[in-house]
C-alpha atoms as a PDB file:
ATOM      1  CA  UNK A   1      -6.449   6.890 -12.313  1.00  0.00           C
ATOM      2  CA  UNK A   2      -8.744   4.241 -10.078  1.00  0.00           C
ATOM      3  CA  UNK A   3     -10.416   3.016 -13.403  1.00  0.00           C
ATOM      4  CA  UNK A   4      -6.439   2.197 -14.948  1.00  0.00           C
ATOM      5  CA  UNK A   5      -5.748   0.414 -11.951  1.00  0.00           C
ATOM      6  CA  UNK A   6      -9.353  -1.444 -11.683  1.00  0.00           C
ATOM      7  CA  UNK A   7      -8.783  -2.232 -15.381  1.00  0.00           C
ATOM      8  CA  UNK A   8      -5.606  -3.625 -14.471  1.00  0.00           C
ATOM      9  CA  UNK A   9      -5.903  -5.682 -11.949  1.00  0.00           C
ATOM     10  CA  UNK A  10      -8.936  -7.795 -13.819  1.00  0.00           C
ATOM     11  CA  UNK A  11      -6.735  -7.918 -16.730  1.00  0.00           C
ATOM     12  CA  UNK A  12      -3.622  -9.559 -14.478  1.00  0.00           C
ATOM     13  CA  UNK A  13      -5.051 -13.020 -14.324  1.00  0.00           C
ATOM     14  CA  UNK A  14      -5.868 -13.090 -18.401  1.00  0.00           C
ATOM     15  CA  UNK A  15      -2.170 -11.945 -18.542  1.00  0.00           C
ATOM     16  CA  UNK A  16      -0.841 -14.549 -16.142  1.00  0.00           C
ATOM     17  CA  UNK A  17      -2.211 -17.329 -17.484  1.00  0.00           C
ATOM     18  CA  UNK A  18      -1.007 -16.571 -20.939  1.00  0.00           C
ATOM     19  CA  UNK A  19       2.227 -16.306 -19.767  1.00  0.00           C
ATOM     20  CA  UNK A  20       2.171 -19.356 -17.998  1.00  0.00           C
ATOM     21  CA  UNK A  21       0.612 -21.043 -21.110  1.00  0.00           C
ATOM     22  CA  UNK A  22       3.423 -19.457 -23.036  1.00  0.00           C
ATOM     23  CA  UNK A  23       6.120 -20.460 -20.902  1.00  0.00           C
ATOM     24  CA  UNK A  24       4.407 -24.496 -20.843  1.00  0.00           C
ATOM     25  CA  UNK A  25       4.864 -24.129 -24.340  1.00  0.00           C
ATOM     26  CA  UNK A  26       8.525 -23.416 -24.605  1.00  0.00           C
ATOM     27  CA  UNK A  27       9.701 -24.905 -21.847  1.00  0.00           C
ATOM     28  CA  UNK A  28       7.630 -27.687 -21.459  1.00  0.00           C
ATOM     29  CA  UNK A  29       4.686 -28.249 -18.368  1.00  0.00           C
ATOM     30  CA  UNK A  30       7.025 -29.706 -15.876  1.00  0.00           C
ATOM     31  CA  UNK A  31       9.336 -26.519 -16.026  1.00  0.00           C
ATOM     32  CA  UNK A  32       6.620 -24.204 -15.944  1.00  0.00           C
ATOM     33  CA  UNK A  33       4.950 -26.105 -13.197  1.00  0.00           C
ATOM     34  CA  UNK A  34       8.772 -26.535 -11.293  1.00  0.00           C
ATOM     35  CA  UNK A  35       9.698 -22.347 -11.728  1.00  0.00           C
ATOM     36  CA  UNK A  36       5.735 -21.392 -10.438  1.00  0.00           C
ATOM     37  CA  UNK A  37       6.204 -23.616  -7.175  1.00  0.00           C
ATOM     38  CA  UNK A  38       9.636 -22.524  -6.463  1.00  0.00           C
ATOM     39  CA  UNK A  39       8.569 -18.804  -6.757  1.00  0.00           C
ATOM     40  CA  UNK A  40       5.739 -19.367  -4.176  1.00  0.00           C
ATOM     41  CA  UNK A  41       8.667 -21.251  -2.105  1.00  0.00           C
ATOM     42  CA  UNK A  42      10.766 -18.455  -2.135  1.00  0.00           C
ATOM     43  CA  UNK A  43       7.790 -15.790  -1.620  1.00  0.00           C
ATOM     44  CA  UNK A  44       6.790 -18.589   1.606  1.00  0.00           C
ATOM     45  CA  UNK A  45      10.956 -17.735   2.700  1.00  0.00           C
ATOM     46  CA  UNK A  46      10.450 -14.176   2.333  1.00  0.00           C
ATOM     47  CA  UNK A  47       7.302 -13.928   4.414  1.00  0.00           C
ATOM     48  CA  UNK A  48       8.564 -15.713   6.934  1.00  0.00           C
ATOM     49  CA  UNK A  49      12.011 -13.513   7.402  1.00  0.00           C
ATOM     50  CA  UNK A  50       9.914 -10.458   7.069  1.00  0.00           C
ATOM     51  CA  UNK A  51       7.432 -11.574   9.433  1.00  0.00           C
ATOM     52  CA  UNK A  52      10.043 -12.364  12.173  1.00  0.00           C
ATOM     53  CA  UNK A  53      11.504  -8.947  11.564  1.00  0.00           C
ATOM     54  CA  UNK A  54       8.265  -7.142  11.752  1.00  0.00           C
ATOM     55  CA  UNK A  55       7.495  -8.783  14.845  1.00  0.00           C
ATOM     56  CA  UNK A  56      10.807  -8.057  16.491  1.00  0.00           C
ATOM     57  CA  UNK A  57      10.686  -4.743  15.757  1.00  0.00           C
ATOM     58  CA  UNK A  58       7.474  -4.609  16.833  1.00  0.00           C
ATOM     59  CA  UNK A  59       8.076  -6.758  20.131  1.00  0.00           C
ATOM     60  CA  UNK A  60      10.832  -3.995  20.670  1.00  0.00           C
ATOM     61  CA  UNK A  61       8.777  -0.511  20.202  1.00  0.00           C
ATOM     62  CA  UNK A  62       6.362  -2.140  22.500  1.00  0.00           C
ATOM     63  CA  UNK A  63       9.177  -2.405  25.051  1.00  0.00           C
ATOM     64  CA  UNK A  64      11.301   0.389  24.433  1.00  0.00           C
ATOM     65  CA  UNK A  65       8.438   2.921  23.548  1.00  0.00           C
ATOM     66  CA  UNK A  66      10.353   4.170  20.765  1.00  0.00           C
ATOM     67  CA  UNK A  67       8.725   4.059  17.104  1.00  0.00           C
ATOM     68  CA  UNK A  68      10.449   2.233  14.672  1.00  0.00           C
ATOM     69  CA  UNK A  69      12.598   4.049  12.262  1.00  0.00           C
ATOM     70  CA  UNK A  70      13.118   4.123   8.606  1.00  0.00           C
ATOM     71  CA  UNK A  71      13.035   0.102   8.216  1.00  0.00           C
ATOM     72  CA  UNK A  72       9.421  -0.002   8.236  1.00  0.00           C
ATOM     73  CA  UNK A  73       9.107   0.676   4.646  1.00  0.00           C
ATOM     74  CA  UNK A  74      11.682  -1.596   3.989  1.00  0.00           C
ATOM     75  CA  UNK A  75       9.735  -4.625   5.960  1.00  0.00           C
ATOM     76  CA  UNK A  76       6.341  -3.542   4.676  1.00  0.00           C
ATOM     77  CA  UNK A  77       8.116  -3.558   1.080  1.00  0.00           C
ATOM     78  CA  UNK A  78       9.469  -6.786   1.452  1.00  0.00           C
ATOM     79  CA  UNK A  79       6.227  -8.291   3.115  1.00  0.00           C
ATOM     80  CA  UNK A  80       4.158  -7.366   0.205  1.00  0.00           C
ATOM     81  CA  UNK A  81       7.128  -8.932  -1.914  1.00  0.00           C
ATOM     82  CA  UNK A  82       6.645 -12.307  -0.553  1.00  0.00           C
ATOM     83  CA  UNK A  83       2.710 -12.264  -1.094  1.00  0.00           C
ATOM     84  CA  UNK A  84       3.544 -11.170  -4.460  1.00  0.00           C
ATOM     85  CA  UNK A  85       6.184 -14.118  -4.462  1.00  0.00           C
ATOM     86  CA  UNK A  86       3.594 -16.389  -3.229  1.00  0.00           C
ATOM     87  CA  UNK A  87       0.706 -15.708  -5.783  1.00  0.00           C
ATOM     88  CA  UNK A  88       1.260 -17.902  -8.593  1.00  0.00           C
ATOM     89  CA  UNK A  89       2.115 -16.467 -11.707  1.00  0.00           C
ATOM     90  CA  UNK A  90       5.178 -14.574 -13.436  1.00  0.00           C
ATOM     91  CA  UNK A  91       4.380 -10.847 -13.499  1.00  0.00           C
ATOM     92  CA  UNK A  92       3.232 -11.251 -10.089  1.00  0.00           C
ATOM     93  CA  UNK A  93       6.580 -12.965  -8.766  1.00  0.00           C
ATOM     94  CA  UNK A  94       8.502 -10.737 -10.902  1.00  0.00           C
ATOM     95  CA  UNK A  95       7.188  -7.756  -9.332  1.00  0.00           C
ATOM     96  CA  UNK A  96       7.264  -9.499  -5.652  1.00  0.00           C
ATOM     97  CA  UNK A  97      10.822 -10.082  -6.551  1.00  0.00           C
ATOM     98  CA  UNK A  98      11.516  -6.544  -7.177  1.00  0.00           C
ATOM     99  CA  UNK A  99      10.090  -5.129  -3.900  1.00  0.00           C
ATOM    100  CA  UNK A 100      12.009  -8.551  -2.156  1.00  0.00           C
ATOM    101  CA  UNK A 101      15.154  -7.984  -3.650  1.00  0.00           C
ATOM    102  CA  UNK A 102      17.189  -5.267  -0.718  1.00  0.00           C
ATOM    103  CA  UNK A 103      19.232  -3.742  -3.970  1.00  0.00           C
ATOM    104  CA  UNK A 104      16.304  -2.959  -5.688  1.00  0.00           C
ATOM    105  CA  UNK A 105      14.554  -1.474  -2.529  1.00  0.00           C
ATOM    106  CA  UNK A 106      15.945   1.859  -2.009  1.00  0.00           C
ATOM    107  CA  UNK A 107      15.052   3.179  -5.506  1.00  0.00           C
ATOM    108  CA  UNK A 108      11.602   1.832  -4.986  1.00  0.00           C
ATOM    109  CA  UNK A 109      11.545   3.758  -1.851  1.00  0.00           C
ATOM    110  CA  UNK A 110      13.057   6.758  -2.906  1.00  0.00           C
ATOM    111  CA  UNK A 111       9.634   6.511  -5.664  1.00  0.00           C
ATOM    112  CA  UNK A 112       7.635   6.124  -2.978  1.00  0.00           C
ATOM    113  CA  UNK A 113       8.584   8.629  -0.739  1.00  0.00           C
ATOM    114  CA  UNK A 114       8.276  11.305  -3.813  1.00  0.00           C
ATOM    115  CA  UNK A 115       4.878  10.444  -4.486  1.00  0.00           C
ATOM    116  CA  UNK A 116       3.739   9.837  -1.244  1.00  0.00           C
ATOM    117  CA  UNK A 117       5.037  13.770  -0.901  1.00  0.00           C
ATOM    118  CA  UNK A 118       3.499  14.707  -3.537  1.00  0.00           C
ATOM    119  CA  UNK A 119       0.521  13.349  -2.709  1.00  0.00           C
ATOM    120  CA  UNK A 120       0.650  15.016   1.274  1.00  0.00           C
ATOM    121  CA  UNK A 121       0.937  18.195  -0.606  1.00  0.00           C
ATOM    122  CA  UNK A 122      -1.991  18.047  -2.930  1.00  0.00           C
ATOM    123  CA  UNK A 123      -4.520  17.035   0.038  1.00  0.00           C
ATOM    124  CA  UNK A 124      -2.988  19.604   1.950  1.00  0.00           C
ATOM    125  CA  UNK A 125      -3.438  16.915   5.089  1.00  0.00           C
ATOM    126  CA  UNK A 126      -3.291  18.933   8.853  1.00  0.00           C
ATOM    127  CA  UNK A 127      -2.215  17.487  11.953  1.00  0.00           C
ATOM    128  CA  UNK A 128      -2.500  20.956  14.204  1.00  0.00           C
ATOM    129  CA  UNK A 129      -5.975  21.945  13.185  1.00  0.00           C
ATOM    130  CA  UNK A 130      -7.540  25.181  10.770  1.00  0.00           C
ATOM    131  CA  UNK A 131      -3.866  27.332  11.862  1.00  0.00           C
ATOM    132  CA  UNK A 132      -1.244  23.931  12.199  1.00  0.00           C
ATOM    133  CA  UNK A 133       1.451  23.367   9.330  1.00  0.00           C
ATOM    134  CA  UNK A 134       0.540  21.161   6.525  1.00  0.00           C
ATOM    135  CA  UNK A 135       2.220  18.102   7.307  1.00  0.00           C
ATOM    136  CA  UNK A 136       5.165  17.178   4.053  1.00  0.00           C
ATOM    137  CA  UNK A 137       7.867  14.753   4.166  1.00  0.00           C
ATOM    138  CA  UNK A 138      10.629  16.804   2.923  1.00  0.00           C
ATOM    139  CA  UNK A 139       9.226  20.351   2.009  1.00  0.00           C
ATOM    140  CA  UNK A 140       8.314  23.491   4.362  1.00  0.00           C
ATOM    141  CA  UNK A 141       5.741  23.559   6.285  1.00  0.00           C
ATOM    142  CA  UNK A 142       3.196  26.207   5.451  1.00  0.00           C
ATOM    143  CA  UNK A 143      -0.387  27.025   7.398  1.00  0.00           C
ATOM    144  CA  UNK A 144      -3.370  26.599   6.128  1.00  0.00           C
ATOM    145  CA  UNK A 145      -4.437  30.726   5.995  1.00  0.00           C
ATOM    146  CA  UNK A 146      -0.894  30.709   3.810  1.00  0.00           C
ATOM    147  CA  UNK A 147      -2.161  28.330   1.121  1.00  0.00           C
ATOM    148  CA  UNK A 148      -5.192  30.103   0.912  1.00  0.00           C
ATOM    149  CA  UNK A 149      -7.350  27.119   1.822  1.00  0.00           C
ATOM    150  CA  UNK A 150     -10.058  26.612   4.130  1.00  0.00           C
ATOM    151  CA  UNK A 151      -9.444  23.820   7.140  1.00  0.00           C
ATOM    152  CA  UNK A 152     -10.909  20.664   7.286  1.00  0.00           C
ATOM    153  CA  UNK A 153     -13.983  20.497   8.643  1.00  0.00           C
ATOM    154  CA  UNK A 154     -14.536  24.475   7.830  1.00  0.00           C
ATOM    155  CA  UNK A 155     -17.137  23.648   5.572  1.00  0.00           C
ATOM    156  CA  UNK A 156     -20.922  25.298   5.077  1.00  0.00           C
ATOM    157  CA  UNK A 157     -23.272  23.439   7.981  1.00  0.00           C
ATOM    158  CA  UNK A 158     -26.688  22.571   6.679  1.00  0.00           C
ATOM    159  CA  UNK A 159     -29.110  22.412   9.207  1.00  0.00           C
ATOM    160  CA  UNK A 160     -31.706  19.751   9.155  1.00  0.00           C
ATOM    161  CA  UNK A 161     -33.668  17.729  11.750  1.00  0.00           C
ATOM    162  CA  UNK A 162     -33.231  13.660  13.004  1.00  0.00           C
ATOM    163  CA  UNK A 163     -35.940  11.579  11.980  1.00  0.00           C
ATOM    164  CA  UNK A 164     -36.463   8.300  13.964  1.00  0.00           C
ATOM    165  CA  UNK A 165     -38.437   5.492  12.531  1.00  0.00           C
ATOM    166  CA  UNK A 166     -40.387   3.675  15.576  1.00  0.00           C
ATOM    167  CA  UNK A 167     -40.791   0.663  15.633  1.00  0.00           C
ATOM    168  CA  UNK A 168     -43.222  -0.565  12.918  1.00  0.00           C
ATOM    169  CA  UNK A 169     -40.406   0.887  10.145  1.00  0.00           C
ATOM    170  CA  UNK A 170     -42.926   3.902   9.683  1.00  0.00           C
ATOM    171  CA  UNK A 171     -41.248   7.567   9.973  1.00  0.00           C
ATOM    172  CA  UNK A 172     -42.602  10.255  12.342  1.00  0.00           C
ATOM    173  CA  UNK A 173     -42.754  13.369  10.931  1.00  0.00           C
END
């Protein structure tokens, strides 16, 4: 999966500017150039909203001491959005678009949330140590003796020795 998405993302600027060389073509340069600079405008208005935001709510948790609730996902959504927005090119604005856009948020989040679940489950990630429930977002908890797994950091020691070079580079033995 890392390789598909390495692949990708150094084949995204040989696929944004043939689109853009595409679009010059049938709509003409000044278009193309016009539509690229108001999608970085309107990525630029984004940021800015959801930066505001994201510092309000910050300013406010800081104050109040209570963690923000479910919006976060909603302002980190729409920050990443607007860089999208702001990176020049059309599959790039069109996704930044997508995660700006508030209709088109929840069913990106509801995505998310499953595979960030998903996800939880298959590392099996702990937050009470070897005999705490496995953290989910949505599922049951279970321990880690009930999954049949060892806890982190239950692994085989290997004993060994420290070697300290002085100061020459040289190793003592």
């Amino acid at each position: 999966m890392p390789l598909l998405i390495v692949l990708a993302l150094m084949a995204l600027p040989f696929l944004e500017i043939w689109l853009i060389i595409l679009a010059g073509q049938q709509i003409g340069v000044a278009w193309t150039i016009a539509a690229l600079f108001l999608l970085s405008a309107s990525g630029l208005l984004v940021l800015r909203g959801a930066g505001t935001k994201a510092f309000r709510e910050a300013d406010e948790t800081m104050r109040t001491g209570v963690p923000p609730q479910g919006s976060l996902l909603d302002t980190l959504m729409t920050l990443v959005g607007g860089i999208l927005l702001l990176t020049p090119g059309f599959i790039t604005g069109a996704v930044g678009a997508v995660l700006a856009l508030p209709f088109t948020r929840p069913a990106l989040k509801w995505a998310f949330i499953g595979w960030a679940e998903r996800r939880i489950q298959k590392m099996g990630a702990t937050v009470h140590g070897s005999d705490g429930p496995v953290v989910t977002l949505g599922g049951q908890n279970t321990s880690w003796r009930e999954r049949g797994g060892s806890a982190p950091g239950g692994g085989r020691v290997v004993p060994g020795h420290i070697v300290e070079d002085d100061e020459t580079g040289d190793a003592k033995g």
